[in-house]
Protein backbone atom coordinates (compact mmCIF):
# COMPACT_ATOMS: atom_id res chain seq x y z
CA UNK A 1 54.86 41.52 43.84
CA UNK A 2 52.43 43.08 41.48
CA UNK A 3 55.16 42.46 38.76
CA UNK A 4 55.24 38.64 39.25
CA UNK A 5 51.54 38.46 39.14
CA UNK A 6 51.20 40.64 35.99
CA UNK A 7 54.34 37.71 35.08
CA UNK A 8 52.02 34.74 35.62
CA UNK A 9 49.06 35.80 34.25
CA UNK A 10 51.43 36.38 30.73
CA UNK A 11 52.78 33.13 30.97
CA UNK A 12 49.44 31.35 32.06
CA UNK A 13 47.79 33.01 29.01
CA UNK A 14 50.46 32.13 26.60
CA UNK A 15 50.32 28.70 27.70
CA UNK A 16 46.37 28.00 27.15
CA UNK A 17 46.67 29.99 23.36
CA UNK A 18 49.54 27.45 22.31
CA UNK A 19 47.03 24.72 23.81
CA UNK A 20 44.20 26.04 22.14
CA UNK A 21 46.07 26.71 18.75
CA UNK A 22 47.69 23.13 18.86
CA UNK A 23 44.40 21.66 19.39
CA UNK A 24 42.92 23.48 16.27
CA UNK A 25 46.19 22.72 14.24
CA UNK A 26 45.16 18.56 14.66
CA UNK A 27 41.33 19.47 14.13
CA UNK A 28 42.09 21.37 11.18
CA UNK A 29 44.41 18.57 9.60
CA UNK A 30 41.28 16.11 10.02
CA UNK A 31 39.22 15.41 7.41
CA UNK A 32 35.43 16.19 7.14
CA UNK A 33 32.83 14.17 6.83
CA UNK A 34 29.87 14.72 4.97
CA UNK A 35 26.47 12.52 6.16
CA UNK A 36 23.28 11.89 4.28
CA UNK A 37 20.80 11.27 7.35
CA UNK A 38 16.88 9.90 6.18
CA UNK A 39 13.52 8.01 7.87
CA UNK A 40 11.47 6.01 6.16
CA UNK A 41 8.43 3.83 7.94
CA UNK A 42 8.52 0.61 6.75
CA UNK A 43 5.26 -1.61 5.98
CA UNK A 44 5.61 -3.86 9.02
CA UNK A 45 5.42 -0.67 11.04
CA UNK A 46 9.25 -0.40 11.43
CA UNK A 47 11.05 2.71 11.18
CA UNK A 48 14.62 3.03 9.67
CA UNK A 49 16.74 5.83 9.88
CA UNK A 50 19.97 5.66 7.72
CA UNK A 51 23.13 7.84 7.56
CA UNK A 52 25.93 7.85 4.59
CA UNK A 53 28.66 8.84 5.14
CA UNK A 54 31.58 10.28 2.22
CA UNK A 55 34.45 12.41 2.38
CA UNK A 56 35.91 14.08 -0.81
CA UNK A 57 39.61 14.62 -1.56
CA UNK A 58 41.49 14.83 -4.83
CA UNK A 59 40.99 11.71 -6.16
CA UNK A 60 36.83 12.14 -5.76
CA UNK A 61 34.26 11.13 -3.34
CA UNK A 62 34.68 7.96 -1.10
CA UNK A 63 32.52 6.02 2.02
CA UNK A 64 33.45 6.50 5.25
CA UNK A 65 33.48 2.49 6.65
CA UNK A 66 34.18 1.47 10.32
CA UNK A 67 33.29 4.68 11.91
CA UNK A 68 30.70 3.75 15.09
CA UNK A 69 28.03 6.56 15.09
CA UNK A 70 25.48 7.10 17.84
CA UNK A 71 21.79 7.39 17.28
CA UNK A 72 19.42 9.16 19.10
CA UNK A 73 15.59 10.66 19.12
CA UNK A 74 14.20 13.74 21.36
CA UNK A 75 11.17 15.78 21.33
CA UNK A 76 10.59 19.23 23.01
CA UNK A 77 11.57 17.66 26.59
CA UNK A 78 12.87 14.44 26.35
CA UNK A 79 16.16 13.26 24.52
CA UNK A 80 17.28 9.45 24.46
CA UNK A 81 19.91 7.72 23.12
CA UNK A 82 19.08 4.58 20.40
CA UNK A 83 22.04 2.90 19.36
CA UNK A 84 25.59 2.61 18.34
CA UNK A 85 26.02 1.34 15.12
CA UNK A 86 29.03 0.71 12.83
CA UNK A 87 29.00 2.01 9.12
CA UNK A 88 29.89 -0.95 6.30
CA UNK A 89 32.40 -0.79 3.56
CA UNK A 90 30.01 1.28 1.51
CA UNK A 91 29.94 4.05 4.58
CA UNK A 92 26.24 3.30 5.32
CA UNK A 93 24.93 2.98 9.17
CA UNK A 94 21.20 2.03 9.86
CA UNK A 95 19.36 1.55 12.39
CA UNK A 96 16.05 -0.38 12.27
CA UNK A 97 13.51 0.44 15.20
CA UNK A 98 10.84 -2.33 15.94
CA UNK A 99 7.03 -1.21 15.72
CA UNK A 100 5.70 -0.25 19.27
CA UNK A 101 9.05 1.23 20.47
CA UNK A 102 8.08 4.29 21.55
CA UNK A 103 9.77 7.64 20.15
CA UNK A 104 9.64 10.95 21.66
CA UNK A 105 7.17 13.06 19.76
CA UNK A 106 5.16 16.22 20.84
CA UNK A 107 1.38 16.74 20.67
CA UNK A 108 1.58 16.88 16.48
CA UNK A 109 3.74 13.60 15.93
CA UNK A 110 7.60 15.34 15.60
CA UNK A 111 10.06 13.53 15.88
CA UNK A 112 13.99 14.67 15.81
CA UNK A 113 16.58 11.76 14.95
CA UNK A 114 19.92 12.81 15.85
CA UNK A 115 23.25 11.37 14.36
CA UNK A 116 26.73 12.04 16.05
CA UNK A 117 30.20 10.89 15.78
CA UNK A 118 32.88 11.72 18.03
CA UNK A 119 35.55 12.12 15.35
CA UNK A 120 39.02 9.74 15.20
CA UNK A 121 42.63 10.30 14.54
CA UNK A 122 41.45 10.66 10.91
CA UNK A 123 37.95 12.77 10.64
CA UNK A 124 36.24 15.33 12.03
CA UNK A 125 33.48 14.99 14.67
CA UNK A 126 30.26 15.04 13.23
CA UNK A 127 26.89 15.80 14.22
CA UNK A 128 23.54 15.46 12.35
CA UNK A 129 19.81 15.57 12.14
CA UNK A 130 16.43 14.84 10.93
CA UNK A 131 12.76 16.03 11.70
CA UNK A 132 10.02 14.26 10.57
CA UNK A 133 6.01 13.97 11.22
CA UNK A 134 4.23 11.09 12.79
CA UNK A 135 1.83 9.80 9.90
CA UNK A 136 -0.25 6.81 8.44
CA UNK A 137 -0.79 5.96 4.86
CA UNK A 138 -3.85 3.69 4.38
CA UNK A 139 -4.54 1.68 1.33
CA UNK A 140 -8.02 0.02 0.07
CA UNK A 141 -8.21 -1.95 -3.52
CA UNK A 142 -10.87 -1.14 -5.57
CA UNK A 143 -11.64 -3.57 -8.67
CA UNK A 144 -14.71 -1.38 -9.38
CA UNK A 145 -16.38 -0.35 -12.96
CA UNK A 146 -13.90 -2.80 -14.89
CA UNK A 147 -10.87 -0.89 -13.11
CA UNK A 148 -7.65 -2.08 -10.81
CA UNK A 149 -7.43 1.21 -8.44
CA UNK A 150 -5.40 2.05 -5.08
CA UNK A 151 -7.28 4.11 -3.13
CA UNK A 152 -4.69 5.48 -0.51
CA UNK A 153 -5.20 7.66 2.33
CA UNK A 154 -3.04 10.03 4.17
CA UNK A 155 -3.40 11.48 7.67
CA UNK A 156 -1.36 12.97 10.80
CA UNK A 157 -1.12 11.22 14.28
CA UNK A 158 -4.55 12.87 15.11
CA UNK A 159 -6.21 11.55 12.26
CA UNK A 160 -6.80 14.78 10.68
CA UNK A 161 -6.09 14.61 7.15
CA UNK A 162 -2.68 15.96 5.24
CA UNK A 163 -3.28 17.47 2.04
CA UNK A 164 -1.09 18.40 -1.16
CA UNK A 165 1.42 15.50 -0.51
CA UNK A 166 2.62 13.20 -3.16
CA UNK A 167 1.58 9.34 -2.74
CA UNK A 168 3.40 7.31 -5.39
CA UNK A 169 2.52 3.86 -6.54
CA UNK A 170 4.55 0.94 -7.93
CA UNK A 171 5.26 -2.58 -8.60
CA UNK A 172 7.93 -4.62 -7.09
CA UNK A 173 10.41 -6.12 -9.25
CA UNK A 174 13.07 -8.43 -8.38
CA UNK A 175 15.49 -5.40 -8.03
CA UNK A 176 13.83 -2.31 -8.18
CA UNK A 177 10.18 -0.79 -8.34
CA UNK A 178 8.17 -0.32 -11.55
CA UNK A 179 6.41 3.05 -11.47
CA UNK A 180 3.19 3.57 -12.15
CA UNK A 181 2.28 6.99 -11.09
CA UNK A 182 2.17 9.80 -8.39
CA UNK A 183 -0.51 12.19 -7.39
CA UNK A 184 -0.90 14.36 -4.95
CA UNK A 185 -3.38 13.80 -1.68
CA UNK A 186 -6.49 15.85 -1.67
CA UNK A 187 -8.50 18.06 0.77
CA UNK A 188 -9.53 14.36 2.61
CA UNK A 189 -6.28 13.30 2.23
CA UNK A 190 -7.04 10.74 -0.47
CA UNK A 191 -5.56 10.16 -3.35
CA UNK A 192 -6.64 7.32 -6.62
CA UNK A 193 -3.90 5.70 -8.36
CA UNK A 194 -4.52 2.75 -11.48
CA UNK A 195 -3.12 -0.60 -11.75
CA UNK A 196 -2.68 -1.14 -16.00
CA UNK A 197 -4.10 -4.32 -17.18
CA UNK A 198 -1.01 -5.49 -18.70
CA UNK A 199 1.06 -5.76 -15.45
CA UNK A 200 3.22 -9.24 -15.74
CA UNK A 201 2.83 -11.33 -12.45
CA UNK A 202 3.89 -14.80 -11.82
CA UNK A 203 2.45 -17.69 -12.75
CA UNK A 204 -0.66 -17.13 -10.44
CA UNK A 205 -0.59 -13.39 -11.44
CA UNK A 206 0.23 -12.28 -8.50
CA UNK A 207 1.94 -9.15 -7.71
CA UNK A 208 3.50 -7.04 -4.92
CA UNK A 209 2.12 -3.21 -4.91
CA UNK A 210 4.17 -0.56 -3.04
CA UNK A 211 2.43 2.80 -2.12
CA UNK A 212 5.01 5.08 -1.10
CA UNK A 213 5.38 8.80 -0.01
CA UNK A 214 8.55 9.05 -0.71
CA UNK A 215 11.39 11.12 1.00
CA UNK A 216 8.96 13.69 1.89
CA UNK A 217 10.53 16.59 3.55
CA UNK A 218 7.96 17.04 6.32
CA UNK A 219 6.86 13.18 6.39
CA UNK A 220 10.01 11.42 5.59
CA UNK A 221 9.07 8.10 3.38
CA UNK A 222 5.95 5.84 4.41
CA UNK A 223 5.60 2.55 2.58
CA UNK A 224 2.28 0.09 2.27
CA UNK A 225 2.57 -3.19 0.54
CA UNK A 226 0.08 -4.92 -0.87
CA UNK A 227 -0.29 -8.83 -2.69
CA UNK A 228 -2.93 -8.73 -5.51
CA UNK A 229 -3.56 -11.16 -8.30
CA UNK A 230 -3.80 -8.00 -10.71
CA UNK A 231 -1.28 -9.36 -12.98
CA UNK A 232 -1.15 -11.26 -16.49
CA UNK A 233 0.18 -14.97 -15.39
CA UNK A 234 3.26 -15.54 -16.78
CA UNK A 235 5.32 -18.75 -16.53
CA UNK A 236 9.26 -17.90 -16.87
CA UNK A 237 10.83 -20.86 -18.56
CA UNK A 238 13.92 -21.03 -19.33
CA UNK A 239 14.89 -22.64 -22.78
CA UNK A 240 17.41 -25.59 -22.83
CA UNK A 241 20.37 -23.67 -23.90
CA UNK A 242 22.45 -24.27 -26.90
CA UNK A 243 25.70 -25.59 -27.17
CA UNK A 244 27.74 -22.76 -28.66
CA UNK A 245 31.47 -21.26 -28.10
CA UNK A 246 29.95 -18.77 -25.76
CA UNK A 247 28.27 -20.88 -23.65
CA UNK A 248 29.41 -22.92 -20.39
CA UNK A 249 28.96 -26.30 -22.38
CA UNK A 250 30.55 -26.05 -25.43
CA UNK A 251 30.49 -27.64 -28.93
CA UNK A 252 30.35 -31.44 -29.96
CA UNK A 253 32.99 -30.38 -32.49
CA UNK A 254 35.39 -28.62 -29.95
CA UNK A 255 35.55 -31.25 -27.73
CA UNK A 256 36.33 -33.84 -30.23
CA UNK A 257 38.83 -31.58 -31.74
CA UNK A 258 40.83 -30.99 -28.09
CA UNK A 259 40.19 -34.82 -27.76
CA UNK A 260 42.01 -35.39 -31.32
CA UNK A 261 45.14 -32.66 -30.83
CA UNK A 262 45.37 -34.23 -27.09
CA UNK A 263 45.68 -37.68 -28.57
CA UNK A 264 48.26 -36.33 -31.06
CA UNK A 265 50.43 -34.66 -28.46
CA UNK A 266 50.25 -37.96 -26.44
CA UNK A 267 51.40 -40.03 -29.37
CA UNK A 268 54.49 -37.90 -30.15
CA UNK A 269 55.04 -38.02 -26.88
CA UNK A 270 55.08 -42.00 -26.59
CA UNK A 271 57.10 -41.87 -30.05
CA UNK A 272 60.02 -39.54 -29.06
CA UNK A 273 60.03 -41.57 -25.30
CA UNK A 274 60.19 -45.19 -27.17
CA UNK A 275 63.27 -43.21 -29.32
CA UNK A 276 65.37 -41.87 -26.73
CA UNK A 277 65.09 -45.77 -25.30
CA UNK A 278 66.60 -47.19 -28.40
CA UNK A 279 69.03 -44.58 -28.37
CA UNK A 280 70.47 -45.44 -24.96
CA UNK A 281 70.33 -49.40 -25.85
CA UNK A 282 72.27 -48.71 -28.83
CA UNK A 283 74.81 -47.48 -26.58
């Protein structure tokens, strides 16, 4: 009796290793996946977080598209699920999270944003995350003694001050941002940044300033817009372009030429037609 048991247990745990090892043998064949996860709180009040995904293999680095990823947030006692969102073709998933949703945070504004992805038949399972602070950037224009400033300030979800963190100011261009300088908060939490003179607006002068703390690795990225007329009005025109060969409309004296060789081929055409007629009358 003793023998059969002893038997079983032999077969029962050479059954579950060949299971087990079969199981790793797919995982391991599966390719891994590596994620870029970041937060950012947008101007309106918005938060974003946004995951890239890539996976590298001989050939180089590639996007991971169509893979559905869930989202989540928890705090010290409290975890909740956000969303399921699909990456694009460029292997990008993000999630936008409306002002006044409320996140799970503890007493000093943490928040943890969690990324996971069951895995398919072709990658790995991944699973990701992020901790940022709960903060506020502030912004007051100042057009004081003959000078454009930014005055920005920086503090936690208690109000108190945050100190020794980089607030960066810029322009917004039509596709990027035009620099214009970082500094780093003080012990209020303030920090003064100049708007140049010779800062080309639109025709009114009017420009878009972005103060940013940006990708901050205890604050994540905090943005504050604001519309001045601090710039030099400019009025983009456009001059009447040219006719030349490598423009859309092109010369007088290539389309009369085309015209002139079109006609010609036309004519011989006509000629050797009217030919091969009197050569079958003649017949």
């Amino acid at each position: 009796m003793k023998t059969i048991i002893n038997k079983s247990r032999y077969i029962i745990t050479a059954a579950l290793f060949i299971l087990f090892s079969v199981q790793s043998f797919g995982q391991s064949d599966k390719i891994k996946i590596k994620s870029k996860f970041s937060y950012r709180k947008l101007n309106t009040g918005d938060r974003e977080i946004k995951a890239t995904f890539r996976y590298r293999d001989d050939k180089g680095s590639h996007p991971v598209p169509n893979i559905t990823v869930e989202f989540g947030a928890k705090n010290d006692s409290t975890e909740i699920s956000l969303a399921k969102i699909e990456s694009d073709k460029e292997g990008i998933a993000v999630l936008r999270i409306e002002n006044g949703f409320k996140i799970p945070m503890n007493n000093e504004g943490k928040m943890e944003f969690l990324l996971k992805f069951e895995g398919n038949d072709r990658f790995k399972n991944l699973i990701d995350d992020v901790s940022v602070i709960e903060s506020y950037l502030k912004t007051e224009l100042d057009t004081s003694k003959n000078q454009k400033k930014v005055i920005a300030t920086l503090t936690d979800i208690n109000g108190n001050p945050i100190e020794k963190t980089k607030v960066g100011l810029y322009v917004k261009r039509m596709h990027s941002l035009l620099d214009l300088g970082k500094e780093k908060t003080n012990e209020v939490g303030k920090v003064e940044l100049t708007v140049p003179d010779d800062i080309a607006g639109n025709k009114d002068g009017a420009i878009t300033l972005v103060t940013m703390v940006d990708k901050d690795r205890k604050y994540g990225s905090v943005i504050v817009k604001d519309d001045v007329k601090w710039g030099i009005p400019t009025n983009f025109v456009v001059d009447k372009e040219e006719r030349n060969l490598w423009t859309q409309a092109a010369p007088i004296w290539m389309q009369v030429a085309v015209f002139t060789v079109f006609l010609v081929i036309i004519s011989f055409f006509m000629v050797a037609m009217y030919n091969i007629y009197l050569m079958a009358k003649d017949k």
